[in-house]
Protein backbone atom coordinates (compact mmCIF):
# COMPACT_ATOMS: atom_id res chain seq x y z
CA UNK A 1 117.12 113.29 69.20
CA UNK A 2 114.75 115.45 66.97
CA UNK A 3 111.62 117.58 68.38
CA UNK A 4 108.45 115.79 67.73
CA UNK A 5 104.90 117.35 67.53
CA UNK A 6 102.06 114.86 68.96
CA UNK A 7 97.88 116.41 68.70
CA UNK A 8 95.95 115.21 71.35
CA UNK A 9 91.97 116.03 70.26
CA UNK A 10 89.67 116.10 73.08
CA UNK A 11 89.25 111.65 73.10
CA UNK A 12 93.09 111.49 73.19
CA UNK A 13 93.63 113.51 75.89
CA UNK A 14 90.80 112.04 77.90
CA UNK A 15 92.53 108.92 77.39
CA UNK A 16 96.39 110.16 77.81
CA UNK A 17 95.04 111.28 81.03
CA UNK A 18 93.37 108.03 81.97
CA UNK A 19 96.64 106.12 80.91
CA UNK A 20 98.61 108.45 83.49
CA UNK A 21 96.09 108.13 85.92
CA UNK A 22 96.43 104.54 85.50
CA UNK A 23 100.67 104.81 86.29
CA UNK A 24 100.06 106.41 89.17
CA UNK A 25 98.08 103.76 90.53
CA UNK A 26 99.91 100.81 88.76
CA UNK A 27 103.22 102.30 91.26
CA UNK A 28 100.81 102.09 94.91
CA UNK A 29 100.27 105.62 95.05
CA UNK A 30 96.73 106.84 95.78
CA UNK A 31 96.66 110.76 96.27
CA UNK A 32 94.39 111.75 99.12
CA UNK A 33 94.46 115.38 96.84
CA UNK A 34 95.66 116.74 93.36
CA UNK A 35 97.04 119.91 92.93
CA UNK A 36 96.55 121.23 89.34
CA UNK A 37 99.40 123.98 87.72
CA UNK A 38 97.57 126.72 85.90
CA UNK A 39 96.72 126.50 82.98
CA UNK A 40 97.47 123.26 81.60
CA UNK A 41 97.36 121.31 84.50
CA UNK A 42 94.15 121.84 85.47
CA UNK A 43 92.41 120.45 82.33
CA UNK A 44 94.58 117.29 82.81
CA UNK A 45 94.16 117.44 86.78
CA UNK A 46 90.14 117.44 85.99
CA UNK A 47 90.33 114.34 84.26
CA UNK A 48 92.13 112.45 86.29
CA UNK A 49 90.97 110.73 89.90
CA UNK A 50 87.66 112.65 89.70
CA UNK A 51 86.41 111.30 93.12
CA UNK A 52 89.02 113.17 94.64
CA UNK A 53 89.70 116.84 96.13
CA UNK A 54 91.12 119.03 93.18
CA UNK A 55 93.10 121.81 93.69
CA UNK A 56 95.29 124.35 91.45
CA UNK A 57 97.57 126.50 92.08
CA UNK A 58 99.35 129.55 89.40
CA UNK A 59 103.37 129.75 88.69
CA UNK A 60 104.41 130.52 85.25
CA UNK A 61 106.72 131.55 82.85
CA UNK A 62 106.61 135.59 82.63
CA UNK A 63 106.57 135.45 78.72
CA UNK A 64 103.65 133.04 78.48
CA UNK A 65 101.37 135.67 78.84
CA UNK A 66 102.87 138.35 76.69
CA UNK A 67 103.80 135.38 73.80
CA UNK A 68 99.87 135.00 73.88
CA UNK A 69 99.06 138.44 73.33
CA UNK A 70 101.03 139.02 70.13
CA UNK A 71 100.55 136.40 67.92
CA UNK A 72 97.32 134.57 68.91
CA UNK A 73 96.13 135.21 65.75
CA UNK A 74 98.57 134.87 63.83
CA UNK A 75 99.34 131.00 65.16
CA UNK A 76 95.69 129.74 64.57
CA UNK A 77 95.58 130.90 60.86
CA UNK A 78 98.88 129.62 59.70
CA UNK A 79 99.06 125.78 58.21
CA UNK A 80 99.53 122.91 60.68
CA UNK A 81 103.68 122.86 59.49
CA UNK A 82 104.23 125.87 60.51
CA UNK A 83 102.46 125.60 63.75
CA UNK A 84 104.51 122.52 64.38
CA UNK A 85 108.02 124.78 63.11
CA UNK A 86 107.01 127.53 65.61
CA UNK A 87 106.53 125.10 68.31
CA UNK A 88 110.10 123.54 67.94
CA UNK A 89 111.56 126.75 67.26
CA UNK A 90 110.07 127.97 70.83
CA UNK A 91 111.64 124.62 72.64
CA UNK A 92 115.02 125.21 70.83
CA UNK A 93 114.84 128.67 72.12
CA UNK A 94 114.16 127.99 75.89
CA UNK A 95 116.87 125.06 75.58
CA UNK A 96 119.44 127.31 74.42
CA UNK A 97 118.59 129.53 77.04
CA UNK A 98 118.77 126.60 79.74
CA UNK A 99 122.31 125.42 78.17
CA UNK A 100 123.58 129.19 78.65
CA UNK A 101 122.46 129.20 82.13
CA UNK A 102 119.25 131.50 81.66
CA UNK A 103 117.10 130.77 84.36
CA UNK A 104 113.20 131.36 84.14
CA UNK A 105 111.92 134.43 86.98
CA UNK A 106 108.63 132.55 88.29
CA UNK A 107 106.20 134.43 89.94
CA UNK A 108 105.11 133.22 93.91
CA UNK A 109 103.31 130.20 94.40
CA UNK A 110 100.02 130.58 96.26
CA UNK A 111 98.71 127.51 97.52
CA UNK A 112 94.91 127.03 98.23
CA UNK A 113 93.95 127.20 101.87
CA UNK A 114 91.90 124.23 101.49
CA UNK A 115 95.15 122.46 100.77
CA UNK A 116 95.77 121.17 104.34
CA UNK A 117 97.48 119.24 106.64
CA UNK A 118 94.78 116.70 106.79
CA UNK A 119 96.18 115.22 103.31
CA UNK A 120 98.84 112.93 103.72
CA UNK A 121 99.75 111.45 99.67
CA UNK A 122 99.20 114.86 97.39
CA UNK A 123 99.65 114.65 93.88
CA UNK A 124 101.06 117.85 91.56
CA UNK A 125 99.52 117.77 88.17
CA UNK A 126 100.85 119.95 84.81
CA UNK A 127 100.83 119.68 81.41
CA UNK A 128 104.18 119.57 80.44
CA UNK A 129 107.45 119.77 81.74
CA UNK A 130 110.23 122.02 79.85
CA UNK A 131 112.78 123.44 82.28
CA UNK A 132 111.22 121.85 84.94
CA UNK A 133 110.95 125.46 87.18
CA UNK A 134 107.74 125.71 87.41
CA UNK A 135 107.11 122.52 88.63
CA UNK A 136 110.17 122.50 90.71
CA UNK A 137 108.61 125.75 92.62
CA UNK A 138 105.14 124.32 93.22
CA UNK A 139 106.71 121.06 94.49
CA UNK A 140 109.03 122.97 96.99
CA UNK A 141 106.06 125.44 97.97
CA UNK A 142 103.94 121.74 98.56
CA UNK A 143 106.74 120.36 100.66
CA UNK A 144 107.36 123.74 102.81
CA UNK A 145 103.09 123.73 103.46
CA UNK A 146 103.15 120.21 104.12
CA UNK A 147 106.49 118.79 105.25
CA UNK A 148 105.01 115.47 106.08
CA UNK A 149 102.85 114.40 102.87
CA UNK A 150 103.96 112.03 100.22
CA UNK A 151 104.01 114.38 97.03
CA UNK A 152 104.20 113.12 93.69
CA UNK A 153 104.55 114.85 90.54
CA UNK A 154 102.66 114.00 87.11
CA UNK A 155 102.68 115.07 83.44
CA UNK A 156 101.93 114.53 80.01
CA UNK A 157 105.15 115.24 78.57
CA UNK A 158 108.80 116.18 79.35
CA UNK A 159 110.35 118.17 76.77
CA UNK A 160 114.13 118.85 77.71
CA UNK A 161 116.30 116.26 79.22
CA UNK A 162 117.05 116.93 82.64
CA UNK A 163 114.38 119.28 84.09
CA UNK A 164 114.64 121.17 87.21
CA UNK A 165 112.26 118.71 88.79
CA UNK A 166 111.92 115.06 86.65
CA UNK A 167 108.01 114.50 87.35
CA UNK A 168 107.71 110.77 88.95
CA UNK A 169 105.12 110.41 85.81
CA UNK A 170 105.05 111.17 82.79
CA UNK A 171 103.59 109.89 79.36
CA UNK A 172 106.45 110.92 77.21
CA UNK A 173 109.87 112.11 78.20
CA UNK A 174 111.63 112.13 74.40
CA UNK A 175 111.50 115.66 73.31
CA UNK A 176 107.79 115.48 72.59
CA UNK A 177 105.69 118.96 72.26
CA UNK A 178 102.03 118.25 72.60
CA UNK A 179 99.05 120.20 71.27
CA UNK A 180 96.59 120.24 73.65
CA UNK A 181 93.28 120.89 72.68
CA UNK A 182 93.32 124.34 74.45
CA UNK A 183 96.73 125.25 72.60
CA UNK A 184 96.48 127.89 70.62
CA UNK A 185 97.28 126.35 67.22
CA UNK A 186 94.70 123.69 68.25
């Protein structure tokens, strides 16, 4: 199946949030908190069950930062087809590093001391899923800090086939990259 590129503007996303939102509730689960990934996850975490305690929480791929860095620039000024090349060319490289066996070094979870026993059904909110480590790490972090909550995972997209950690939700899960509208080729 061939790499797809989806833009979510700011009234898509609002609404892709909504619509997961509105899964997690169609399948009986009502979070008592939601724990946001960094950075991603935290603009979809906000706009979902806004009534509730939010959280986040930081585990990343060491690259994303550098990746940033160097060609920032460069990204935001080139025409939407090659924003949309560059994107697929980035997922064909980190699945061709999963096939080979790479696996991503994550940095240590920190959870939130607010994040405490008192909540029962937690929720782990991201972006996107590609590997499926990071996601994997917070969820195993979640389950040693609370080992008697009901934790569910959500995102807006899974990119590879079978991640790490397959979120319970997700929007898309057919090799669809999304622009978000804090990517940087937004």
């Amino acid at each position: 199946m061939a790499w797809k590129v989806v833009t979510l503007k700011e009234d898509d996303f609002a609404a892709a949030c909504r619509e997961l939102e509105s899964a997690v509730l169609a399948d009986g689960f009502t979070p008592d908190a939601v724990l946001s990934i960094a950075t991603g996850g935290v603009y979809v975490g906000r706009n979902m069950f806004d009534r509730l305690p939010h959280y986040s929480t930081e585990s990343r791929r060491p690259s994303t930062s550098y990746k940033k860095r160097i060609i920032r620039i460069a990204v935001r000024l080139a025409p939407r087809f090659i924003q949309n090349r560059l994107r697929i060319l980035e997922a064909d490289i980190l699945e061709r590093k999963r096939h080979k066996g790479d696996k991503a070094t994550l940095r240590k979870v920190t959870l939130p001391a607010e994040l405490d026993t008192k909540y029962r059904k937690v929720l782990i909110v991201d972006d996107a899923v590609d590997s499926g480590h990071t996601l994997k790490s917070v969820y195993e972090a979640v389950r040693r800090h609370l080992p008697d909550a009901m934790i569910r995972t959500a995102v807006i997209t899974v990119t590879m086939p079978d991640p790490e950690l397959n979120p319970d939700y997700a929007l898309y899960r057919d090799r669809t990259l999304i622009r978000f509208p804090w990517s940087m080729d937004a």
